[in-house]
PDB file of N, CA and C in Angstrom:
ATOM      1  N   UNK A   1     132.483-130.945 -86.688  1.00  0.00           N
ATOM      2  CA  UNK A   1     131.520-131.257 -85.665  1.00  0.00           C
ATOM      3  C   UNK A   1     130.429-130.194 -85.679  1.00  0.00           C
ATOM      4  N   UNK A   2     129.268-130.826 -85.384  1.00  0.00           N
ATOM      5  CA  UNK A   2     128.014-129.455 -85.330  1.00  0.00           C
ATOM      6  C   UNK A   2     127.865-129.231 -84.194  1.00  0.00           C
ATOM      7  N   UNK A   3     126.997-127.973 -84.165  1.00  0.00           N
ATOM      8  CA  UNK A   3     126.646-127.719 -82.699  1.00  0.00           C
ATOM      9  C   UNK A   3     125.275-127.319 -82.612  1.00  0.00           C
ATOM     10  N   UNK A   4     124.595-127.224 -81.997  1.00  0.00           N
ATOM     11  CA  UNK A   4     123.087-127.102 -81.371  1.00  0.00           C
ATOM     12  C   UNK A   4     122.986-125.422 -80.272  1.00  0.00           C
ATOM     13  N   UNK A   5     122.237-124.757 -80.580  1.00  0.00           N
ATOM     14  CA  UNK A   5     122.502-123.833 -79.278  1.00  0.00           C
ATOM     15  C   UNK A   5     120.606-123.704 -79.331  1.00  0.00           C
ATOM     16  N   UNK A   6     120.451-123.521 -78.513  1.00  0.00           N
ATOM     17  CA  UNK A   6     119.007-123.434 -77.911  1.00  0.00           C
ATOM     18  C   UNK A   6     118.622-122.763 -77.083  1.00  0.00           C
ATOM     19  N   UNK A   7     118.036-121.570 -77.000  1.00  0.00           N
ATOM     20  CA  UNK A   7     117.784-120.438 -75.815  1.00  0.00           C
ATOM     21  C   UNK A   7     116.027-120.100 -75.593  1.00  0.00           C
ATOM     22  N   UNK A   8     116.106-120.270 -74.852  1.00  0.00           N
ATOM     23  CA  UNK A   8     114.673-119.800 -74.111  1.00  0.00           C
ATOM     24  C   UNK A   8     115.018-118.672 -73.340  1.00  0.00           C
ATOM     25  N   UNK A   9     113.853-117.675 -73.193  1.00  0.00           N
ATOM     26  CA  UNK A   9     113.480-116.651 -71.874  1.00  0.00           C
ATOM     27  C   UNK A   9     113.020-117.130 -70.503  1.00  0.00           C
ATOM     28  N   UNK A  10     113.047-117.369 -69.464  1.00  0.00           N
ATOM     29  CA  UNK A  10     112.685-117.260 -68.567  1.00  0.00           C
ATOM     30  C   UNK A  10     112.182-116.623 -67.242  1.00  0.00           C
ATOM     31  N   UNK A  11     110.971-116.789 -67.063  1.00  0.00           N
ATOM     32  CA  UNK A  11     110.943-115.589 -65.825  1.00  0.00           C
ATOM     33  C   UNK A  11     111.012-115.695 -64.432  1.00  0.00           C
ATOM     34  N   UNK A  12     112.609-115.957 -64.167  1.00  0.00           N
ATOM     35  CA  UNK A  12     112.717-116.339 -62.945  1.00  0.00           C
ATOM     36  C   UNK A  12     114.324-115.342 -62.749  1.00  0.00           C
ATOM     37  N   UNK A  13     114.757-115.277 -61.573  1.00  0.00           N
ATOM     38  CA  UNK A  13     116.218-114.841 -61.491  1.00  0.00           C
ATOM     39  C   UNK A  13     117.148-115.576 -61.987  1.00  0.00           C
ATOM     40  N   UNK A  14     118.516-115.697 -62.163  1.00  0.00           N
ATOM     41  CA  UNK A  14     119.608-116.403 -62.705  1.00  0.00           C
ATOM     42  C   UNK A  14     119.943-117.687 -61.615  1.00  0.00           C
ATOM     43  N   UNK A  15     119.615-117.162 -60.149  1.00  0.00           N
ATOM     44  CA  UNK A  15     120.171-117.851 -58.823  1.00  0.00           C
ATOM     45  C   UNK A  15     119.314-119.047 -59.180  1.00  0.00           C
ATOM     46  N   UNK A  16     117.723-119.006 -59.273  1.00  0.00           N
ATOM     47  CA  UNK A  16     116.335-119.604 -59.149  1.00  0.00           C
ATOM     48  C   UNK A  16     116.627-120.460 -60.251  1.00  0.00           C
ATOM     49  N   UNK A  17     117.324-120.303 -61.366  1.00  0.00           N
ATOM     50  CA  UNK A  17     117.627-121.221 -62.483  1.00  0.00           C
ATOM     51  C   UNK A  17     118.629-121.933 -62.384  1.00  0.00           C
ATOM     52  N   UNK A  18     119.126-121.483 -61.872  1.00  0.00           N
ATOM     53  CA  UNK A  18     120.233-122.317 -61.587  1.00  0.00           C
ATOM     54  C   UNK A  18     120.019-123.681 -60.721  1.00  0.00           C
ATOM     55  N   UNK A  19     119.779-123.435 -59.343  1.00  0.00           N
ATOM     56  CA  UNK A  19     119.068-124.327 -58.656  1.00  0.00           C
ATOM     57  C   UNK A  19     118.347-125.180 -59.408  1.00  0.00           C
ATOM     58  N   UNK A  20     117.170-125.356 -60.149  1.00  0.00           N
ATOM     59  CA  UNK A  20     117.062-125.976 -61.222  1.00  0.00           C
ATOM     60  C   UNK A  20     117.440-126.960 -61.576  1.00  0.00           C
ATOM     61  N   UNK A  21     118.589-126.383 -63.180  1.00  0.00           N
ATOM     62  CA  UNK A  21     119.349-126.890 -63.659  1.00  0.00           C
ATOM     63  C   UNK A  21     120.754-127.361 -63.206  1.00  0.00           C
ATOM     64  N   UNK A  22     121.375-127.057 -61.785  1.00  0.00           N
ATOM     65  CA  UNK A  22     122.437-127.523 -61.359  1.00  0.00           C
ATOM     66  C   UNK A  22     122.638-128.950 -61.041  1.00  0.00           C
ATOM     67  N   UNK A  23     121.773-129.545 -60.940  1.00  0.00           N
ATOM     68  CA  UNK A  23     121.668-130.450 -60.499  1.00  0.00           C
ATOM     69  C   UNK A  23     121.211-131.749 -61.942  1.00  0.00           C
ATOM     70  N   UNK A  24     122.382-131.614 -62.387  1.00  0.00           N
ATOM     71  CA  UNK A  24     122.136-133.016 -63.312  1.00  0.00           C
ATOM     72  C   UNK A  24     121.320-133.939 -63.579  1.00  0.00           C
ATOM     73  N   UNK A  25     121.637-134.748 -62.513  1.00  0.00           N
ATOM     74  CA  UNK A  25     120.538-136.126 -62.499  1.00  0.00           C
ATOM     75  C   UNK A  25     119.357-135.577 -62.014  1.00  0.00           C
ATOM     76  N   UNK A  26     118.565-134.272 -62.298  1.00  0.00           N
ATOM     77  CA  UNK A  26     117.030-134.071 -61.933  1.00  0.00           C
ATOM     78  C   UNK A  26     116.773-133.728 -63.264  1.00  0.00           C
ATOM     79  N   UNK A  27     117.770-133.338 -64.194  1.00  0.00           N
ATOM     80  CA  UNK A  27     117.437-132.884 -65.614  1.00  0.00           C
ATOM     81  C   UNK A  27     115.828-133.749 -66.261  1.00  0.00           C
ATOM     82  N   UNK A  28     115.964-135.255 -65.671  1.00  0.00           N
ATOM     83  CA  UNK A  28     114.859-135.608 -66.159  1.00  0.00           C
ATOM     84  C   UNK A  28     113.597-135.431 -65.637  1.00  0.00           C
ATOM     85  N   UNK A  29     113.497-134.454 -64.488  1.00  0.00           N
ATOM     86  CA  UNK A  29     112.383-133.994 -63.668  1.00  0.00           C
ATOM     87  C   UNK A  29     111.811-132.477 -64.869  1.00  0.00           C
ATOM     88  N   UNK A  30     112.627-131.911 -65.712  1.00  0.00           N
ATOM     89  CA  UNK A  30     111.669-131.155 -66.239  1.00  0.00           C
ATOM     90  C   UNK A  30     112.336-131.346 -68.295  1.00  0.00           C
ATOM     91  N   UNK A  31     112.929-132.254 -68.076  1.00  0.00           N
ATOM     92  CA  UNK A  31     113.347-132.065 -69.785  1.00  0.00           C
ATOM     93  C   UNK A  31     112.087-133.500 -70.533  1.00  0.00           C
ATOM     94  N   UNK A  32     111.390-133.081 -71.551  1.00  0.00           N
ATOM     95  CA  UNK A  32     110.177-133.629 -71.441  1.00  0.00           C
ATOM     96  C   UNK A  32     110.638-134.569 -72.006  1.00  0.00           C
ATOM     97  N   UNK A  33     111.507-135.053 -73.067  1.00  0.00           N
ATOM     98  CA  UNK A  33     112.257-136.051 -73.429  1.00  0.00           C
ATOM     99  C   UNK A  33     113.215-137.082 -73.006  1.00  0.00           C
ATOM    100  N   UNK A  34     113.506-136.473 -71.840  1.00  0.00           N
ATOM    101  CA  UNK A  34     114.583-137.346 -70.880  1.00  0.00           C
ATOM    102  C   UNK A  34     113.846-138.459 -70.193  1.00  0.00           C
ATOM    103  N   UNK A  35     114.580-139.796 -70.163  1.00  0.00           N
ATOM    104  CA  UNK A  35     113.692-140.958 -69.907  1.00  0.00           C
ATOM    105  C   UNK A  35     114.882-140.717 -68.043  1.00  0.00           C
ATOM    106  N   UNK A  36     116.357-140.961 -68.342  1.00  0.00           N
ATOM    107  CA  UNK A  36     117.040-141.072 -67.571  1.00  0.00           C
ATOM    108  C   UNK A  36     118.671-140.788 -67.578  1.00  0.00           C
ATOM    109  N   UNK A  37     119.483-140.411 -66.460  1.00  0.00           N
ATOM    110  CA  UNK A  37     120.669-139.938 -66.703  1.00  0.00           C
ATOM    111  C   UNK A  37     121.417-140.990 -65.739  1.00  0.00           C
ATOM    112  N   UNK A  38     122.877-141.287 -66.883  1.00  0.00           N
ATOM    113  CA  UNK A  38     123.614-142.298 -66.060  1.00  0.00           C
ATOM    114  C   UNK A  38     125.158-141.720 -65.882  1.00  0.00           C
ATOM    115  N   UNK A  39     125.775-141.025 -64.700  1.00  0.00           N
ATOM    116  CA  UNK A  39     127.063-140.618 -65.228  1.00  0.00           C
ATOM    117  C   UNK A  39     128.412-141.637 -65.515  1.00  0.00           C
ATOM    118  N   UNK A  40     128.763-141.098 -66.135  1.00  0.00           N
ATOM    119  CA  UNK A  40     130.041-141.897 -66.173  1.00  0.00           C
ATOM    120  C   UNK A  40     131.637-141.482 -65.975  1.00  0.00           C
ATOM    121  N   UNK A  41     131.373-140.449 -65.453  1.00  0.00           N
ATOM    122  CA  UNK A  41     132.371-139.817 -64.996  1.00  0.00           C
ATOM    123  C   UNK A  41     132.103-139.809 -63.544  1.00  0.00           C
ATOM    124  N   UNK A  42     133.258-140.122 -62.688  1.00  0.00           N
ATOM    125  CA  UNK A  42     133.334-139.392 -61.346  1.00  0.00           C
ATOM    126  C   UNK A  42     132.650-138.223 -60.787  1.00  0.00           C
ATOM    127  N   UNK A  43     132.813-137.045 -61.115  1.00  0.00           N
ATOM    128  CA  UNK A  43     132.299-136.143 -60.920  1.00  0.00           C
ATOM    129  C   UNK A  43     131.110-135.769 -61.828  1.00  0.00           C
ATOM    130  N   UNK A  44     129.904-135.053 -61.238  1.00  0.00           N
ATOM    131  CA  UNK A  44     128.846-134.779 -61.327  1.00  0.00           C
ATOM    132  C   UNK A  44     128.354-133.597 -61.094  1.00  0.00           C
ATOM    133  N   UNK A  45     129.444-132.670 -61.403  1.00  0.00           N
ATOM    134  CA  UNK A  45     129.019-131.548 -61.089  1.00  0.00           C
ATOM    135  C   UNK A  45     130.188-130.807 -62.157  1.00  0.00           C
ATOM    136  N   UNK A  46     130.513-129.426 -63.001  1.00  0.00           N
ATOM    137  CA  UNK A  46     131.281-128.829 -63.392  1.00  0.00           C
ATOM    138  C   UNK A  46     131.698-129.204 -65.066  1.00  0.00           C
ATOM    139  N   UNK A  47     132.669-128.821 -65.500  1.00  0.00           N
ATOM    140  CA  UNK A  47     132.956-129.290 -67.039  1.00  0.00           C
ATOM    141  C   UNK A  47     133.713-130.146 -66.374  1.00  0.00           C
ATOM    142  N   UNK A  48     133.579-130.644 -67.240  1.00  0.00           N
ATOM    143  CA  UNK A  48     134.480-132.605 -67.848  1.00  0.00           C
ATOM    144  C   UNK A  48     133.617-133.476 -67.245  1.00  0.00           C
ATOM    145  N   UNK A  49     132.097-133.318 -66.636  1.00  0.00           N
ATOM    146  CA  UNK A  49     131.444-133.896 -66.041  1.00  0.00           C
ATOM    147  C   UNK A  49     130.876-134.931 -67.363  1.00  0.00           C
ATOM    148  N   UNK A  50     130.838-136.319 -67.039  1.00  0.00           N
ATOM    149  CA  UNK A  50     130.103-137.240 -68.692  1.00  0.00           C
ATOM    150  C   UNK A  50     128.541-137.840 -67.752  1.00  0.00           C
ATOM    151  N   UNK A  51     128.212-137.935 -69.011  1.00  0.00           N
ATOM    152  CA  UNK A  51     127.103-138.899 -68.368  1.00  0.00           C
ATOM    153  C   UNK A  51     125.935-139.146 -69.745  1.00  0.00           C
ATOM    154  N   UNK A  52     125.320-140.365 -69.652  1.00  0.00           N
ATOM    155  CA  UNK A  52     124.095-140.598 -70.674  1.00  0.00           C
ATOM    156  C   UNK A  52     123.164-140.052 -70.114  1.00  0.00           C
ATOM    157  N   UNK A  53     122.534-139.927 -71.517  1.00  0.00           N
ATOM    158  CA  UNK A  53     120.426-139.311 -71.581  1.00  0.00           C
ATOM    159  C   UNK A  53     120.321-140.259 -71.943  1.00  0.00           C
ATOM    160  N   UNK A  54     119.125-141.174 -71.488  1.00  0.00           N
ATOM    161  CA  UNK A  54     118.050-142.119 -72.369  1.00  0.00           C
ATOM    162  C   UNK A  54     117.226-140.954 -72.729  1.00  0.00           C
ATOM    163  N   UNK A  55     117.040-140.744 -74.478  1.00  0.00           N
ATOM    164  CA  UNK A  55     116.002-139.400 -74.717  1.00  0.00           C
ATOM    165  C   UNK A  55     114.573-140.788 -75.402  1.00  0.00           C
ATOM    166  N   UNK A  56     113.627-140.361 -75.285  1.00  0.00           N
ATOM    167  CA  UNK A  56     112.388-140.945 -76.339  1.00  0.00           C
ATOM    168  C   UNK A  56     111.466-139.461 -76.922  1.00  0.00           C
ATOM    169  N   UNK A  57     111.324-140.064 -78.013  1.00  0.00           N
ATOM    170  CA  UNK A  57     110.759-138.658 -78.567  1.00  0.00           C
ATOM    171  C   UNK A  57     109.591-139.490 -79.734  1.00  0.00           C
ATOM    172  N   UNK A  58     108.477-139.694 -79.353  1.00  0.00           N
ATOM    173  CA  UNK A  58     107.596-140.368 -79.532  1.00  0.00           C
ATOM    174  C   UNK A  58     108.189-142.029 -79.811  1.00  0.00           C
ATOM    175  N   UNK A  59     108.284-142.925 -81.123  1.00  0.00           N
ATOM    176  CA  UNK A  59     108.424-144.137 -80.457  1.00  0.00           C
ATOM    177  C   UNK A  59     110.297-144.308 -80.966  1.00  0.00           C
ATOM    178  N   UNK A  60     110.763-142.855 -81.121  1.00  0.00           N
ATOM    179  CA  UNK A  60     111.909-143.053 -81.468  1.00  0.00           C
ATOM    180  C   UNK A  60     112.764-143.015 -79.463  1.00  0.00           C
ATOM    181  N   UNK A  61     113.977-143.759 -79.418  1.00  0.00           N
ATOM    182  CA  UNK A  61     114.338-143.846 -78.573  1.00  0.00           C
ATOM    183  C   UNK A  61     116.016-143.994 -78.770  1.00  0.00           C
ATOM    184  N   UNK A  62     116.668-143.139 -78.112  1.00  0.00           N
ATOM    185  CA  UNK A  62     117.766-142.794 -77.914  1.00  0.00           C
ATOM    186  C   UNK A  62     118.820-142.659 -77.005  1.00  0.00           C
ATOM    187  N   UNK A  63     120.359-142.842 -76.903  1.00  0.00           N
ATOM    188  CA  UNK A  63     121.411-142.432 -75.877  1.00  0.00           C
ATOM    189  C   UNK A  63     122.077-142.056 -76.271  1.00  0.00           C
ATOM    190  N   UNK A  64     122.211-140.790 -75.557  1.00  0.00           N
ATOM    191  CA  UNK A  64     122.580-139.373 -76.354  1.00  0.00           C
ATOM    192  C   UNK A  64     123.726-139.147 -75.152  1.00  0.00           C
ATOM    193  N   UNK A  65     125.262-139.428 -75.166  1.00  0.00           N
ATOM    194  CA  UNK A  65     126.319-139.424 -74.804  1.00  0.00           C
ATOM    195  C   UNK A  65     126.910-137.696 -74.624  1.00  0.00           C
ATOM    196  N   UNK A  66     126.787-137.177 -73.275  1.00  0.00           N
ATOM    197  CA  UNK A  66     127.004-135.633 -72.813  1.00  0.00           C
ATOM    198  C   UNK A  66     128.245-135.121 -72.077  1.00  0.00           C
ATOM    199  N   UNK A  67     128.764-134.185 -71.766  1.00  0.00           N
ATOM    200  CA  UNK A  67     129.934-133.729 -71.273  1.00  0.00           C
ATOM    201  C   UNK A  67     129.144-132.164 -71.428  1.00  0.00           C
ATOM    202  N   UNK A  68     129.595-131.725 -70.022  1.00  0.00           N
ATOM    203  CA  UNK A  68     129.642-130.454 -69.648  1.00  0.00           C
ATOM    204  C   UNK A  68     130.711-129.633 -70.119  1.00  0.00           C
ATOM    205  N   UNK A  69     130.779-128.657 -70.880  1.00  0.00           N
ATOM    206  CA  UNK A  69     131.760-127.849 -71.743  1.00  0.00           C
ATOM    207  C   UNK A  69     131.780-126.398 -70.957  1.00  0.00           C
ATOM    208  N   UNK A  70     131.338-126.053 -70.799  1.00  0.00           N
ATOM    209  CA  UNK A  70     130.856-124.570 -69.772  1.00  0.00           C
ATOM    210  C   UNK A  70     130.142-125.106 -68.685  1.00  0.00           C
ATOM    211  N   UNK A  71     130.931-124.034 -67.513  1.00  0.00           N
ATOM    212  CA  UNK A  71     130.235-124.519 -66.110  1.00  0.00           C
ATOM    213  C   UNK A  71     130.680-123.103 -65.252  1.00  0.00           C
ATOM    214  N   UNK A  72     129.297-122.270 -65.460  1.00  0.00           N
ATOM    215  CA  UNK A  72     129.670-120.998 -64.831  1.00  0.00           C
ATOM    216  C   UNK A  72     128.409-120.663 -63.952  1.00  0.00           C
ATOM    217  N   UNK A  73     128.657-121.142 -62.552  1.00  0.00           N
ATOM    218  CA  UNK A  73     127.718-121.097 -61.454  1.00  0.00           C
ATOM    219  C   UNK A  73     126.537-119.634 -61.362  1.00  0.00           C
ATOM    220  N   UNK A  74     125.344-120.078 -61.663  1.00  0.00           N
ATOM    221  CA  UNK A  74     124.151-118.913 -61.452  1.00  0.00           C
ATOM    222  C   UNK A  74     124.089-118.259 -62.532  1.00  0.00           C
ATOM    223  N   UNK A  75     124.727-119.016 -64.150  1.00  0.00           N
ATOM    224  CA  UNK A  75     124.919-117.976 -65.297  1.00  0.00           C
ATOM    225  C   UNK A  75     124.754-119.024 -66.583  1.00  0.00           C
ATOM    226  N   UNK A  76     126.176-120.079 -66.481  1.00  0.00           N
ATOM    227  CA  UNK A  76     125.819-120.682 -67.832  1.00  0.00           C
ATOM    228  C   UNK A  76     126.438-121.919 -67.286  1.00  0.00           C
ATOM    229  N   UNK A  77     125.516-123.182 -68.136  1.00  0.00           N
ATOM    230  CA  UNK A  77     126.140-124.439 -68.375  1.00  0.00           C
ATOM    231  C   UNK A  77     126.071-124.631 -69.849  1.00  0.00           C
ATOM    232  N   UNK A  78     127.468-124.865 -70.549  1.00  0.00           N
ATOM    233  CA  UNK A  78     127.168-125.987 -71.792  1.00  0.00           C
ATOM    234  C   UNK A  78     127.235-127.189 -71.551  1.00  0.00           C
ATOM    235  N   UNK A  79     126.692-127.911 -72.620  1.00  0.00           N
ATOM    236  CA  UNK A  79     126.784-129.448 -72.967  1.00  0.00           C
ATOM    237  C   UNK A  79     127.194-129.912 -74.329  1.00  0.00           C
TER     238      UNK A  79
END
């Protein structure tokens, strides 16, 4: 299996990012590719959390199937 890791700087506190990004279903309020998020898991918050991206990335268009792997409040989320 591959993996993807992707890091940016930001200039904000850890708390301020978090807020943010905690919140799942807003992911498509700043991810410029995200059309929409559908979960499919019960829970919506933490690891084992599932849910679809509709991604479009010019006229290519995609559903890109996610699970939260890391879930460490004000610090780190994987996917």
């Amino acid at each position: 299996m591959s993996h993807i890791i992707v890091k940016i700087e930001i200039n904000a506190s850890p708390e301020r990012v978090w807020q943010i990004v905690e919140p799942i279903e807003r992911h498509v309020d700043w991810m410029h590719d995200a059309v929409a998020i559908r979960f499919v898991s019960e829970q919506t918050r933490g690891v084992g959390t599932a849910f679809l991206c509709d991604t479009k990335v010019g006229p290519i268009k995609l559903t890109d199937k996610m699970e939260i792997t890391q879930w460490v409040p004000g610090s780190a989320m994987g996917v």
